[in-house]
Every structure is written in structure tokens, then in C-alpha cells.
N, C-alpha and C. Protein backbone atom coordinates (compact mmCIF):
# COMPACT_ATOMS: atom_id res chain seq x y z
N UNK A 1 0.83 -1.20 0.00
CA UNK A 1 0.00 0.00 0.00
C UNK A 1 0.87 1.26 0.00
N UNK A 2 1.69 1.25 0.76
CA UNK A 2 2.82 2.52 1.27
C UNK A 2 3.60 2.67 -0.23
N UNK A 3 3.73 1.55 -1.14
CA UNK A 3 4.92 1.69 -2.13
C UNK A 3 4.29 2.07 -3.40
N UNK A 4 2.80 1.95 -3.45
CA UNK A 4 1.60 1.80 -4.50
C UNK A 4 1.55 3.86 -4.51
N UNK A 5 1.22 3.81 -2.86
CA UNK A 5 0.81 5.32 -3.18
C UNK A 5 2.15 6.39 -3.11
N UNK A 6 3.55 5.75 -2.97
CA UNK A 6 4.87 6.10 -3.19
C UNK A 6 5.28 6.51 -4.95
N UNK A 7 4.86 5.47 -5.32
CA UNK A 7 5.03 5.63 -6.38
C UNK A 7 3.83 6.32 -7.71
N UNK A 8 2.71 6.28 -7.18
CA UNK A 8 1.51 6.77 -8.08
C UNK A 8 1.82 8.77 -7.74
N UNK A 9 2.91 9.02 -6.37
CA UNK A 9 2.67 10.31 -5.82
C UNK A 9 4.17 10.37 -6.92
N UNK A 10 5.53 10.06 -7.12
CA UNK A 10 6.19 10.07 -8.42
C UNK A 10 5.61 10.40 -9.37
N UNK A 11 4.34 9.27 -9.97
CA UNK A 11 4.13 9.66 -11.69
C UNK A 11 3.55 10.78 -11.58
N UNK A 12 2.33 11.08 -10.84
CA UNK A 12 1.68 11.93 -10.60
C UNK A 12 2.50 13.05 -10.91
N UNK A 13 3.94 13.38 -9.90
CA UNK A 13 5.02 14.79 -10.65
C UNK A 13 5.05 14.62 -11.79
N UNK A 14 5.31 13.79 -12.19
CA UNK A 14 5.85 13.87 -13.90
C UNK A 14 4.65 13.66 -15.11
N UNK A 15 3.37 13.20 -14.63
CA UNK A 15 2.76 13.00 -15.60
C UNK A 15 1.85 14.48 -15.42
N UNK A 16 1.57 15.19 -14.35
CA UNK A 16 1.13 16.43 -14.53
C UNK A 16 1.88 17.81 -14.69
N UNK A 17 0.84 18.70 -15.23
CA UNK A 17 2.12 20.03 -15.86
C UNK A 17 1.90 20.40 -14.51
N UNK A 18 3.28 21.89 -14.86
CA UNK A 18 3.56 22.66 -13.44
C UNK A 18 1.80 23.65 -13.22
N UNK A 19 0.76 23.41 -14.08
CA UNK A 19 -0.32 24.04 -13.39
C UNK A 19 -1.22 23.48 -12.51
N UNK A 20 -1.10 22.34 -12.60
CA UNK A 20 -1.66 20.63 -11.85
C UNK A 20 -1.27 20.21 -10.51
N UNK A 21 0.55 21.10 -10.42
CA UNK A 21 1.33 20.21 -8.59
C UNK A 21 0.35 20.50 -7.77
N UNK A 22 -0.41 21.42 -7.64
CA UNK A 22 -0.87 21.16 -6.24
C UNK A 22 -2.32 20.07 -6.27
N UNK A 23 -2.64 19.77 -7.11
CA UNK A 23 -3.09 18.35 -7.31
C UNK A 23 -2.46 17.07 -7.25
N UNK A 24 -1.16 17.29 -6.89
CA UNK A 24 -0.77 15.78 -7.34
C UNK A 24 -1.61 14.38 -5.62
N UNK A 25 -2.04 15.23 -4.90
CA UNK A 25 -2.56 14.76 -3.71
C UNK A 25 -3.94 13.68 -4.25
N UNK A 26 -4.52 14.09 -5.13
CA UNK A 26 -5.96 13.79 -6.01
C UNK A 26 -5.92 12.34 -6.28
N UNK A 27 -4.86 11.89 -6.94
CA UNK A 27 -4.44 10.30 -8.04
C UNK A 27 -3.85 9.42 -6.58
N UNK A 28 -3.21 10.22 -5.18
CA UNK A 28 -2.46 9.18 -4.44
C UNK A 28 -4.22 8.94 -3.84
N UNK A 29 -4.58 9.90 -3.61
CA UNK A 29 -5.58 9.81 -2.50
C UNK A 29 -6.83 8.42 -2.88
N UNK A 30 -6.90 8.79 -4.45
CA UNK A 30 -7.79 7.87 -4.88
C UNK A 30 -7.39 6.77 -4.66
N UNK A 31 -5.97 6.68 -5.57
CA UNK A 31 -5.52 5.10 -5.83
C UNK A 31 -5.35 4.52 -4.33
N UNK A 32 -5.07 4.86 -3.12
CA UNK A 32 -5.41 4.62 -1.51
C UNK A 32 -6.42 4.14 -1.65
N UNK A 33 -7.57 4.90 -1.61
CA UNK A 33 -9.17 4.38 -1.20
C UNK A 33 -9.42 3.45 -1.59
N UNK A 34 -9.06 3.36 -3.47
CA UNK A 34 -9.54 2.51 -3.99
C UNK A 34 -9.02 1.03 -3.40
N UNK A 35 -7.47 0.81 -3.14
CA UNK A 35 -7.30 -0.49 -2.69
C UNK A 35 -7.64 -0.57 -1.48
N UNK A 36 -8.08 0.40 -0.42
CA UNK A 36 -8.33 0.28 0.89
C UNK A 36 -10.07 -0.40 0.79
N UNK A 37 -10.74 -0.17 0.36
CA UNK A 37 -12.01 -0.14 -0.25
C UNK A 37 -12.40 -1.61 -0.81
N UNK A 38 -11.25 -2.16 -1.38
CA UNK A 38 -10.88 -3.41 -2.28
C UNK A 38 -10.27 -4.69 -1.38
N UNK A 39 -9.41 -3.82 -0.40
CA UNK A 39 -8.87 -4.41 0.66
C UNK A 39 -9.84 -5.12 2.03
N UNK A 40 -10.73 -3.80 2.10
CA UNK A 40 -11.69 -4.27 3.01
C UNK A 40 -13.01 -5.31 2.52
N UNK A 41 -13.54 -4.68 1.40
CA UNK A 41 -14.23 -5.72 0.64
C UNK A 41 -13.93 -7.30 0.71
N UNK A 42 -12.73 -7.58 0.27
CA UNK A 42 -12.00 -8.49 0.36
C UNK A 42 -11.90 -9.25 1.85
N UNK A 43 -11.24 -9.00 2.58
CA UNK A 43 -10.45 -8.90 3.59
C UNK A 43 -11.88 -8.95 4.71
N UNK A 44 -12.67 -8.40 4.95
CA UNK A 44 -13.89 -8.25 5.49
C UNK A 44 -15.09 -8.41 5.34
N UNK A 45 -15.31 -8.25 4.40
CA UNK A 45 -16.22 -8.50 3.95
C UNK A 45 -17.95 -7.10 4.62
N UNK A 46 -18.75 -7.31 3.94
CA UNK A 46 -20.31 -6.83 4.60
C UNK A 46 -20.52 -6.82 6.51
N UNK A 47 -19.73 -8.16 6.24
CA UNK A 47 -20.20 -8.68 8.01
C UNK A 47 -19.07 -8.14 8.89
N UNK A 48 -17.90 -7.89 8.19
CA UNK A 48 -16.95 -7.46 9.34
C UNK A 48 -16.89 -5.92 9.76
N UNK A 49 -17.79 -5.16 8.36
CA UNK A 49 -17.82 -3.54 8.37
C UNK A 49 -19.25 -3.33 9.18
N UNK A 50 -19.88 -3.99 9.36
CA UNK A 50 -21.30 -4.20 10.31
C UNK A 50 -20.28 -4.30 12.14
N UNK A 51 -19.62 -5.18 11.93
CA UNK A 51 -18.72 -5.38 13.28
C UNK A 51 -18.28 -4.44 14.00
N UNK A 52 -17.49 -3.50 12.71
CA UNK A 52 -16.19 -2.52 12.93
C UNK A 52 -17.38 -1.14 13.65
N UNK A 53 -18.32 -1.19 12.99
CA UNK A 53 -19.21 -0.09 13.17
C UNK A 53 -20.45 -0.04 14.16
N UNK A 54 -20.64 -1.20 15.09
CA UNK A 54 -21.25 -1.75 16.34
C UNK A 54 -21.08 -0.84 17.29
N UNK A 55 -21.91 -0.68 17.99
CA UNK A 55 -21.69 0.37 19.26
C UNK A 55 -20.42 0.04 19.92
N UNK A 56 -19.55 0.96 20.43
CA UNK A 56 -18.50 0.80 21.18
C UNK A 56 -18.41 -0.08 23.05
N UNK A 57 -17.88 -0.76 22.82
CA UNK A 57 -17.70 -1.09 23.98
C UNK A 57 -16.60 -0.01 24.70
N UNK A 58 -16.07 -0.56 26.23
CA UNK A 58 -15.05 0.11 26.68
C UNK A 58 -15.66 1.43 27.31
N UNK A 59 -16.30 1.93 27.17
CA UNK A 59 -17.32 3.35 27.99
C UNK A 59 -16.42 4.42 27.43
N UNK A 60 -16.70 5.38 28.88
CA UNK A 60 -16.69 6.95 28.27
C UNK A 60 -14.79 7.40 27.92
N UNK A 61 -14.42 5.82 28.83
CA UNK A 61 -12.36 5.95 28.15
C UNK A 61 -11.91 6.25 27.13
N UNK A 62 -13.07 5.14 26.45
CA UNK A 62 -12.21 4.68 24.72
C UNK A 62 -12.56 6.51 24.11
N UNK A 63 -13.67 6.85 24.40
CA UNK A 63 -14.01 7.70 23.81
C UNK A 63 -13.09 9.39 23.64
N UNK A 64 -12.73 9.45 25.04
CA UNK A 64 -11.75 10.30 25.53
C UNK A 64 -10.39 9.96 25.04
N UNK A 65 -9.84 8.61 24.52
CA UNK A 65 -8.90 8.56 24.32
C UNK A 65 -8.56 8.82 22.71
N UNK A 66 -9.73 8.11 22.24
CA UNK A 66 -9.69 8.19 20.66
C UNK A 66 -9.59 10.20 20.25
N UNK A 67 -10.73 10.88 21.12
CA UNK A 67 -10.59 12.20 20.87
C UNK A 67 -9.40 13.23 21.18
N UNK A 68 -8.69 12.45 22.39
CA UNK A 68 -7.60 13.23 23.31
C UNK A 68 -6.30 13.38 22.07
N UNK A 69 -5.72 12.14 21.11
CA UNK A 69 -5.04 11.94 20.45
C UNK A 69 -5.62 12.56 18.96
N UNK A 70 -7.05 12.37 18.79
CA UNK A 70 -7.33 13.05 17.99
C UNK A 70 -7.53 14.25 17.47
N UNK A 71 -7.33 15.23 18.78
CA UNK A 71 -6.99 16.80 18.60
C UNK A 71 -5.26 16.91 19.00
N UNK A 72 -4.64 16.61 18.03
CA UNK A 72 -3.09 16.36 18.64
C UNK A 72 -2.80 18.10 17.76
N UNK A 73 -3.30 17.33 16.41
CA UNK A 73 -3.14 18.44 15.40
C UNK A 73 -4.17 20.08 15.47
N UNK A 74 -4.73 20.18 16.75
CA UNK A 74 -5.85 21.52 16.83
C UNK A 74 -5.21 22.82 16.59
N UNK A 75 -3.63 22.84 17.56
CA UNK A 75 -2.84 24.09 17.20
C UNK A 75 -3.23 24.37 15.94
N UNK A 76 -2.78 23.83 14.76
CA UNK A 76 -2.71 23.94 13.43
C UNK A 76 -4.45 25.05 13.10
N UNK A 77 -5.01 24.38 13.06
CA UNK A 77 -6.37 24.91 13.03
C UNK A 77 -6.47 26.57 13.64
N UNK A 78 -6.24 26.07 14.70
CA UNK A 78 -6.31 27.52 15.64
C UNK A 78 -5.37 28.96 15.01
N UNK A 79 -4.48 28.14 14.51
CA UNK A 79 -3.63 29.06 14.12
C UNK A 79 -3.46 29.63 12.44
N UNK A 80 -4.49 28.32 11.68
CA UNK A 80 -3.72 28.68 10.67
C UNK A 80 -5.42 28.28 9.42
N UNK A 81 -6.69 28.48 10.49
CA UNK A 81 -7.64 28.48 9.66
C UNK A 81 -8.42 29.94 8.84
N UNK A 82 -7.46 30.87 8.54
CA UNK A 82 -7.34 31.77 7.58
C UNK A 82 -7.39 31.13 6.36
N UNK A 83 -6.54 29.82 6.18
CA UNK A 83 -5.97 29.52 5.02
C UNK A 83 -7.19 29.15 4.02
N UNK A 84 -8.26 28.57 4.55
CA UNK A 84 -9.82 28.39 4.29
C UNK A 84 -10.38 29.45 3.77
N UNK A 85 -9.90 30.06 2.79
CA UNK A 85 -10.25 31.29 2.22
C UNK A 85 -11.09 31.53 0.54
N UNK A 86 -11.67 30.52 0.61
CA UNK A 86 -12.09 29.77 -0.77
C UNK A 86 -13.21 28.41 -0.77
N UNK A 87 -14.39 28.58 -1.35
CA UNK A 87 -15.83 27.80 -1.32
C UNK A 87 -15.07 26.35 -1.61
N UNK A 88 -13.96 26.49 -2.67
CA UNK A 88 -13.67 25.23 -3.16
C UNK A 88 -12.85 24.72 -2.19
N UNK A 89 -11.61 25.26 -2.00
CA UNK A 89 -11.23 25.21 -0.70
C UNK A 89 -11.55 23.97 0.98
N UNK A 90 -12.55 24.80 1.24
CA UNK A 90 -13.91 24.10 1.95
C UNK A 90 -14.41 23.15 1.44
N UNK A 91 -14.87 22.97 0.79
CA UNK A 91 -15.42 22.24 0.04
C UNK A 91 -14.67 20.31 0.15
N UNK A 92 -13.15 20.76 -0.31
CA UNK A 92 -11.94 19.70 -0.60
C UNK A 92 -11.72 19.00 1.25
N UNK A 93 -12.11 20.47 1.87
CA UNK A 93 -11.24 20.11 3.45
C UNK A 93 -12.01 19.07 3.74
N UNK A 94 -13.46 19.37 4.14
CA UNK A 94 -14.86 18.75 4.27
C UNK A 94 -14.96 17.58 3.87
N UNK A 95 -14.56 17.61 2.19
CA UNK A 95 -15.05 16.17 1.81
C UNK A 95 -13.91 14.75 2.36
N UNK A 96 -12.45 15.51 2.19
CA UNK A 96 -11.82 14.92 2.44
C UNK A 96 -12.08 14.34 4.31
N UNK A 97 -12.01 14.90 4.97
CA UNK A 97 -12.06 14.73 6.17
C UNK A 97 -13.25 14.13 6.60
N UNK A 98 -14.40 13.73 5.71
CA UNK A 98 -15.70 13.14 5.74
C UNK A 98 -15.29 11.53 5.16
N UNK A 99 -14.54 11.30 4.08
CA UNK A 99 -14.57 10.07 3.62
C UNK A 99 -13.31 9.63 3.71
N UNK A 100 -12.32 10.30 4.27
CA UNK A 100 -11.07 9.48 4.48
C UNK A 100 -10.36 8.39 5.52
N UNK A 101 -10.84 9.29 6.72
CA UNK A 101 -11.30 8.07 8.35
C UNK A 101 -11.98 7.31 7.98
N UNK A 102 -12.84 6.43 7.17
CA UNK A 102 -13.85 5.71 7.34
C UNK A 102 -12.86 4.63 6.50
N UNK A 103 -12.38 5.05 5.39
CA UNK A 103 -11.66 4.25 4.46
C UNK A 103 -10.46 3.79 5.42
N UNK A 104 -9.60 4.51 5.71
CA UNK A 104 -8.61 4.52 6.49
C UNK A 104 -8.25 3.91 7.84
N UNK A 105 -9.30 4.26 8.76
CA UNK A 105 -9.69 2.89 9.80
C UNK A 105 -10.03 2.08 9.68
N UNK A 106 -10.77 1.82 8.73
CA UNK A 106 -11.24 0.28 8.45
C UNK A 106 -9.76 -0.45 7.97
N UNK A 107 -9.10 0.38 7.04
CA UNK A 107 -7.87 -0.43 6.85
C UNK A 107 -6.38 -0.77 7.57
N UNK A 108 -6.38 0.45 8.09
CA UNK A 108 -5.19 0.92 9.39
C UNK A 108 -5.54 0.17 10.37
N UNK A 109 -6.61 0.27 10.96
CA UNK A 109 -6.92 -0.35 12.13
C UNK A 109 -7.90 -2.02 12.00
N UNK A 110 -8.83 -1.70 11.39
CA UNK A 110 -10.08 -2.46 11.62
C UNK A 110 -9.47 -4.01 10.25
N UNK A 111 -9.12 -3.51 9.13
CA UNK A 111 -8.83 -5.16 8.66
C UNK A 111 -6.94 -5.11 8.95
N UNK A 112 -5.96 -4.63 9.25
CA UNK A 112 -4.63 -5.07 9.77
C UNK A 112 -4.92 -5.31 11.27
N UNK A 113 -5.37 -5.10 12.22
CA UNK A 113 -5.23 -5.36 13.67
C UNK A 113 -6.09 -6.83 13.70
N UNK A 114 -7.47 -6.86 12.60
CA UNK A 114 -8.04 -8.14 12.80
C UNK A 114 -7.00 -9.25 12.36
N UNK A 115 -6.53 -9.15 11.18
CA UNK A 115 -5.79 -9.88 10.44
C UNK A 115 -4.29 -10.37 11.79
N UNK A 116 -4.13 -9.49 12.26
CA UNK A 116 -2.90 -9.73 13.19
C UNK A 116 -3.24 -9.92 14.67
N UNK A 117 -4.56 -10.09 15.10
CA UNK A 117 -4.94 -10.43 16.09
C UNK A 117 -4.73 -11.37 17.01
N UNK A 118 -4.19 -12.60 16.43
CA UNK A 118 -3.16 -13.52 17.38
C UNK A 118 -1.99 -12.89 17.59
N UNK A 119 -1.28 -12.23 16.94
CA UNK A 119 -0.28 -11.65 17.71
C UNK A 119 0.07 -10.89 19.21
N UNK A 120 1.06 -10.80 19.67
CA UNK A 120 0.81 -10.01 20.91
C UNK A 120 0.50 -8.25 20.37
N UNK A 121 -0.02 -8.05 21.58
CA UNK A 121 -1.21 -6.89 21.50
C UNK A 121 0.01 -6.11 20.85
N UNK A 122 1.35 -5.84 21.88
CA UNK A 122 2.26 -4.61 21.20
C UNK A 122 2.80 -4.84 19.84
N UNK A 123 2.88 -6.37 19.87
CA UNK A 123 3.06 -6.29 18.39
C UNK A 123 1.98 -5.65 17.16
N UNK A 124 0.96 -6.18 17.44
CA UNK A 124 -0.11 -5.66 16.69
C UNK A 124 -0.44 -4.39 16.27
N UNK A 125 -0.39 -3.89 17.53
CA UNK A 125 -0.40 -2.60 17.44
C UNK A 125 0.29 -1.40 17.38
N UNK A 126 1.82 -1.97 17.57
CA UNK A 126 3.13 -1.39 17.06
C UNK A 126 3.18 -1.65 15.46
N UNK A 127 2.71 -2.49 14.95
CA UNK A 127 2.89 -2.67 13.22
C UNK A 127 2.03 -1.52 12.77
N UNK A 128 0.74 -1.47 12.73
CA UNK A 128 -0.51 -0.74 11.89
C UNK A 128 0.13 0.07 12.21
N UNK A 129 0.42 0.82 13.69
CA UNK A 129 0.22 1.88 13.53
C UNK A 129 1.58 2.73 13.03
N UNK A 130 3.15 1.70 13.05
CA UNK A 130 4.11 2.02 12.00
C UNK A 130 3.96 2.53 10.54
N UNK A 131 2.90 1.13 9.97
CA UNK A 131 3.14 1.04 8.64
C UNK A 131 1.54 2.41 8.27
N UNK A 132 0.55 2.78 9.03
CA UNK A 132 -0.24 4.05 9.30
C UNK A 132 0.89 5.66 9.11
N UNK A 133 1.84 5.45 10.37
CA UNK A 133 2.36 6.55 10.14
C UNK A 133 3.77 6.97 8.91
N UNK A 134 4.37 6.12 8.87
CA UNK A 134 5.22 5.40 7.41
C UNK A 134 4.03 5.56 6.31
N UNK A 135 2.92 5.70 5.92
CA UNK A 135 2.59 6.50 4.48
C UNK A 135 2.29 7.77 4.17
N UNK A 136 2.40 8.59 5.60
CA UNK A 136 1.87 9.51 5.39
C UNK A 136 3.87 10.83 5.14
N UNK A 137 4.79 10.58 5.43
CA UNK A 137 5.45 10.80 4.68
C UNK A 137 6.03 10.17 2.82
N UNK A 138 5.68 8.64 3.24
CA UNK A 138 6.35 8.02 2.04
C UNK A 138 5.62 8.10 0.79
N UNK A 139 4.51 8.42 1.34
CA UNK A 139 3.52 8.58 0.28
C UNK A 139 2.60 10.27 -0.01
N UNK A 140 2.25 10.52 0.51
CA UNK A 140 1.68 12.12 0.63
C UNK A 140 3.71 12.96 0.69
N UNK A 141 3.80 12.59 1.71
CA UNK A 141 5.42 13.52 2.32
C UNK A 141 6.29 13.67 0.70
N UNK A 142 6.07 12.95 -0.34
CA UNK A 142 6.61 13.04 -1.88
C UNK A 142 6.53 14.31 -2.08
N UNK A 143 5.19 15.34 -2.18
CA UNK A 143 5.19 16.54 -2.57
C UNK A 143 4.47 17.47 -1.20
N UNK A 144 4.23 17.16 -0.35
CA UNK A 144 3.65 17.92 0.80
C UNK A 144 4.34 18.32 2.00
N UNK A 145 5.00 18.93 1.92
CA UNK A 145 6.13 19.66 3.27
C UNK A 145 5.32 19.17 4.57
N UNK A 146 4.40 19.53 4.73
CA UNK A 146 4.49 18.89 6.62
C UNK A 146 3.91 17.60 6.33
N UNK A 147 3.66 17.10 5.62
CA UNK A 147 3.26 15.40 5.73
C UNK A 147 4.78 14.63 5.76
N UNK A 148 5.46 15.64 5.07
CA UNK A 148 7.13 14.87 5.06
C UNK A 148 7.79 15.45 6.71
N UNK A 149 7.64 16.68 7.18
CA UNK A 149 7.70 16.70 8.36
C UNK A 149 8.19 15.33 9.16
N UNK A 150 9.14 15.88 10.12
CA UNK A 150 9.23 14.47 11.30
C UNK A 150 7.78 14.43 12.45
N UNK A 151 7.65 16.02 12.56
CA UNK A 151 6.63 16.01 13.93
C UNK A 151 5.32 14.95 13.07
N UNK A 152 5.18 14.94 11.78
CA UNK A 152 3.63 14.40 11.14
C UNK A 152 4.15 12.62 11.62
N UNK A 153 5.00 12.38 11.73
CA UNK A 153 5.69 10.78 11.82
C UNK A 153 4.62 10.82 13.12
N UNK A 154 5.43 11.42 14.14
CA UNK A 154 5.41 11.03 14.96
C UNK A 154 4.16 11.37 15.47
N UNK A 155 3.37 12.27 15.24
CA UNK A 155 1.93 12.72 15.86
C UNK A 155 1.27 11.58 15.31
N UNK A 156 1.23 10.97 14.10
CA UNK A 156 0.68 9.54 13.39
C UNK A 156 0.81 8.25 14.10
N UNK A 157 2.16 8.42 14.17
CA UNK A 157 2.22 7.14 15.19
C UNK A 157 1.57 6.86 16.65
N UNK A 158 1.45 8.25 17.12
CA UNK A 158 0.69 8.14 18.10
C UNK A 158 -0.71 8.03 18.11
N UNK A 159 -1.08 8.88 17.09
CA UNK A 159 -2.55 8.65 17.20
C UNK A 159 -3.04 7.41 16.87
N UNK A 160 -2.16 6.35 15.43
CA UNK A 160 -2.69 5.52 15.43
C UNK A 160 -2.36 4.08 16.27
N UNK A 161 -1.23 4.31 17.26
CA UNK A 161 -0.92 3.30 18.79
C UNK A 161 -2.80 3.75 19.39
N UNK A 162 -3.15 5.24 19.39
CA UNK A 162 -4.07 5.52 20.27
C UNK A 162 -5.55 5.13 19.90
N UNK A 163 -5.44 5.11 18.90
CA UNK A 163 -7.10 4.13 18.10
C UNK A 163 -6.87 2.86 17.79
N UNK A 164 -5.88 2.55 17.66
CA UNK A 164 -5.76 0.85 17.74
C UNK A 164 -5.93 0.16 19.02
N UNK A 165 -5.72 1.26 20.38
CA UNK A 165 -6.13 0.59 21.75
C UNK A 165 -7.24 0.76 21.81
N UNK A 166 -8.01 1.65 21.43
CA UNK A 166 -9.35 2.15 21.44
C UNK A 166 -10.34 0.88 20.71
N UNK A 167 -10.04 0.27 19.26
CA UNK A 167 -10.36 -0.70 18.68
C UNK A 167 -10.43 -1.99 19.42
N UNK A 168 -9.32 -2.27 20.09
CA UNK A 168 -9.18 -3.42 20.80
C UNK A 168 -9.80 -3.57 21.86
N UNK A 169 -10.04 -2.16 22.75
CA UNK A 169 -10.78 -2.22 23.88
C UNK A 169 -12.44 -2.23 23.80
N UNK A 170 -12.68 -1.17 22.16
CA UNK A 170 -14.17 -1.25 22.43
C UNK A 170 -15.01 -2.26 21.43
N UNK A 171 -14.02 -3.15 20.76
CA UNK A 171 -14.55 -3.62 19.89
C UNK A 171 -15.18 -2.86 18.38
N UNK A 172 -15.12 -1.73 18.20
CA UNK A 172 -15.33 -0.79 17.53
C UNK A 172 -14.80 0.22 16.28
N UNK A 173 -15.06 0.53 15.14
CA UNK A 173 -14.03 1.54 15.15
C UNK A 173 -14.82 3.23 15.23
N UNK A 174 -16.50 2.76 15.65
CA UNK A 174 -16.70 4.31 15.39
C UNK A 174 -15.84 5.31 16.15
N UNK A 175 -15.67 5.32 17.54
CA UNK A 175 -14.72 5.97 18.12
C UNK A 175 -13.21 6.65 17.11
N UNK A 176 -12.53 5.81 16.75
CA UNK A 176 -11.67 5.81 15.81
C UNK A 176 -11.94 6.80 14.14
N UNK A 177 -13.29 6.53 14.22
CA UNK A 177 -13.40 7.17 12.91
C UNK A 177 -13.79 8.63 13.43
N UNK A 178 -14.30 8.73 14.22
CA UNK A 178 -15.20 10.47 14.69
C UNK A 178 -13.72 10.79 15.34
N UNK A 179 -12.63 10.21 15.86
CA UNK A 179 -11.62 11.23 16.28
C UNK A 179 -10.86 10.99 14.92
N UNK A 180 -10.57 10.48 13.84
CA UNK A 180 -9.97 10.77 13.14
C UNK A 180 -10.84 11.91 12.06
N UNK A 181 -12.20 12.04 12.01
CA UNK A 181 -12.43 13.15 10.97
C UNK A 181 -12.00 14.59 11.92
N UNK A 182 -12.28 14.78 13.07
CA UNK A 182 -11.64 15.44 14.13
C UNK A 182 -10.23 15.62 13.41
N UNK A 183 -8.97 15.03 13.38
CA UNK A 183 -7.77 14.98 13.27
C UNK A 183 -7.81 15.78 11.63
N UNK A 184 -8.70 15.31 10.35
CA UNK A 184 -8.21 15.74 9.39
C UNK A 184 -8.71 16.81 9.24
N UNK A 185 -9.67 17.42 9.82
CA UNK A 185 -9.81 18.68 9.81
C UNK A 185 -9.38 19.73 10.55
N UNK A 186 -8.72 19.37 11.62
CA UNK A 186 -7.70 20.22 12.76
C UNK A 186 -6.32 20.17 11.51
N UNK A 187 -5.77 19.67 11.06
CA UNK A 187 -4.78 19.50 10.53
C UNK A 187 -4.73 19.89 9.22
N UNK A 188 -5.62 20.53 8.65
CA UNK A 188 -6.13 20.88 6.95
C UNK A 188 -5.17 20.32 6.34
N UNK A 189 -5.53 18.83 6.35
CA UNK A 189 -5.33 17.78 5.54
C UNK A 189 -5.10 18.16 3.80
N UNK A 190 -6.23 18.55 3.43
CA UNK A 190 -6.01 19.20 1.73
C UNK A 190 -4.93 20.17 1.82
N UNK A 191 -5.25 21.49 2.59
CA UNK A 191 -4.57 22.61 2.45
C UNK A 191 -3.08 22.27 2.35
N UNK A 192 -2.86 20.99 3.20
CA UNK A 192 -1.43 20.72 3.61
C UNK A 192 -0.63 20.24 2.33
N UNK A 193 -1.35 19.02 1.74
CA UNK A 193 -1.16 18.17 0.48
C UNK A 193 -0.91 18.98 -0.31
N UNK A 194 -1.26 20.46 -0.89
CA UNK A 194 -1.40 21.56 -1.64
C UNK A 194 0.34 22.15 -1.46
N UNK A 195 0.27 22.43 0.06
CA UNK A 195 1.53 22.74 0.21
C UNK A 195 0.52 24.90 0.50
N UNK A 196 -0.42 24.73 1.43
CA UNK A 196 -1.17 25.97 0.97
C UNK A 196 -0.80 26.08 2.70
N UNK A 197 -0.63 25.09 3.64
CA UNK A 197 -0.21 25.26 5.17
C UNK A 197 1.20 24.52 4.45
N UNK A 198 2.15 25.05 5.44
CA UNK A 198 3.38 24.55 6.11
C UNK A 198 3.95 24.50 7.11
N UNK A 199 3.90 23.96 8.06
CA UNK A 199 4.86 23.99 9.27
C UNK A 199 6.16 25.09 9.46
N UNK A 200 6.06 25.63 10.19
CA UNK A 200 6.96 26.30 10.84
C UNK A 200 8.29 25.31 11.33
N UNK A 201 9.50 25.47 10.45
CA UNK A 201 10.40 25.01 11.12
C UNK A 201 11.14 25.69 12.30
N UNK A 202 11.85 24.98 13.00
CA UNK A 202 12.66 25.76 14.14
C UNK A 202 12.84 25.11 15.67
């Protein structure tokens, strides 16, 4: 998955003109869904996305925990939602941050943690949430300055150690998915991919 959208974020430079780069986010994002989508289909089937999406077990914890990690990225927001200066704009943040957690936990969390579920827990949940935070430089981080960022590594890795305990504890991933649309919209996910936010180095 990590090497699919590594390399589709390559052609993408070269097969679009210089009026297109800040699209090149468009072709990784799809070609993601689409095998995440394909993956879960597969991999899960009807009955396991009925599972993933079951009321949460675990009480008012899981809930606090999935959200606590999921406003990691709020600074950003607070500071830098000027950049939202455009219908279309909005439009991209919204949609993205509406259909990307759903695709994304189901695959990050909900079919790799099932799939690795005999394993020990840290193992389990030290992998997803590696090979979770490992695409979002190797793959987006190609043309997007703070997705290539170290702090984006590491805020990823945490959040997704922090919804993979959340998964395991509540049986669930809605938790997981409502703090991750939380996360992509604190973090203007599009704006970032654009290269329209950047991180402050220093």
C-alpha cells in the first residue's frame, strides 16, 4: 500500500504540468481508497464492516482517548484556519475529512489489527500503527512539506498506537473514525497536500 501510493505520488510529478502540482494529492488519495475499499471488501467483507461499526464497547475511556489523540493536530487549526479562504477550498477540506477516516480505519486499524490479532497486543499494534504513520510521509510527504515533516511521523504514530487501543478495547471503530475526521480537519489535511499550510520550522 505505502509503495503503490509512493510511487503513483512520483508519476503523478511527472505525468502532470507545473499548473496541476498542487493536485498531485488527487491520483495518491484515490488510488489509496480505492485499494483500501478493495482491501476491506476483500479482507472483510459486509459482516466485518457491520462489526467494525457496532456500538462501542469500553465506555466513556475509549471515547476520551480516541478524541484526546485526535486533537493532537488543533494548534494547526487555531492558528492557521485563515488559510480556508475559498468555497472550493472548503469544500476539498470537508469532503476529504468526511470520507477518508472511514476508508482509512477500516484499513489501518479495523482489517490489519483483525488480520494480526493472534499476535501479541504490542506487536499488533506497534505494526498498523508504523506502517499508518510510514505512508503519510512516504507517500503524501513526496510533494507535501508537513506530511514529510518528522513532527507528522510522529503525531501519526501516536494517534494511530491511540485508536488501535481504542479498537481493541471497544470492539469498535466508530470511536476511531469520529476522532480521526476530528484529526483531518484540525490538521487541513487538503490545504497541507497543496503545500497551501506549512509547518513552521525551528
Amino acid at each position: 500500500m505505502i509503495a503503490l501510493g509512493h510511487a503513483t505520488a512520483r508519476l503523478a510529478g511527472s505525468a502532470l504540468g507545473p499548473d496541476l502540482q498542487l493536485f498531485r494529492w488527487v491520483p495518491v488519495t484515490l488510488v489509496q481508497w480505492t485499494c483500501f475499499g478493495l482491501f476491506i471488501a476483500l479482507g472483510a467483507g459486509r459482516d466485518g464492516v457491520v462489526r467494525w461499526l457496532r456500538t462501542p464497547g469500553g465506555g466513556a475511556r475509549s471515547a476520551a482517548l480516541a478524541l484526546a489523540v485526535g486533537l493532537i493536530p488543533l494548534p494547526i487549526l487555531i492558528t492557521s484556519y485563515g488559510l480556508l479562504d475559498g468555497a472550493m477550498l472548503v469544500l476539498l477540506w470537508l469532503a476529504f475529512a468526511t470520507l477518508n477516516p472511514v476508508l482509512e480505519e477500516g484499513y489501518w486499524r479495523g482489517l490489519l489489527l483483525d488480520r494480526t490479532s493472534g499476535w501479541p497486543a504490542w506487536l499488533s499494534i506497534g505494526a498498523s500503527s508504523a506502517l499508518f504513520a510510514l505512508n503519510h510521509p512516504l507517500a503524501y510527504g513526496v510533494f507535501s512539506i508537513a506530511n514529510a515533516h518528522p513532527a507528522t511521523l510522529v503525531s501519526t504514530f501516536i494517534m494511530g498506537m491511540g485508536w488501535s487501543v481504542v479498537y481493541r478495547r471497544s470492539g469498535s471503530l466508530r470511536w476511531p473514525i469520529a476522532a480521526h475526521v476530528v484529526t483531518d480537519l484540525c490538521n487541513l489535511a487538503v490545504l497541507a497536500f497543496m503545500n497551501l499550510y506549512v509547518p513552521v520550522r525551528g
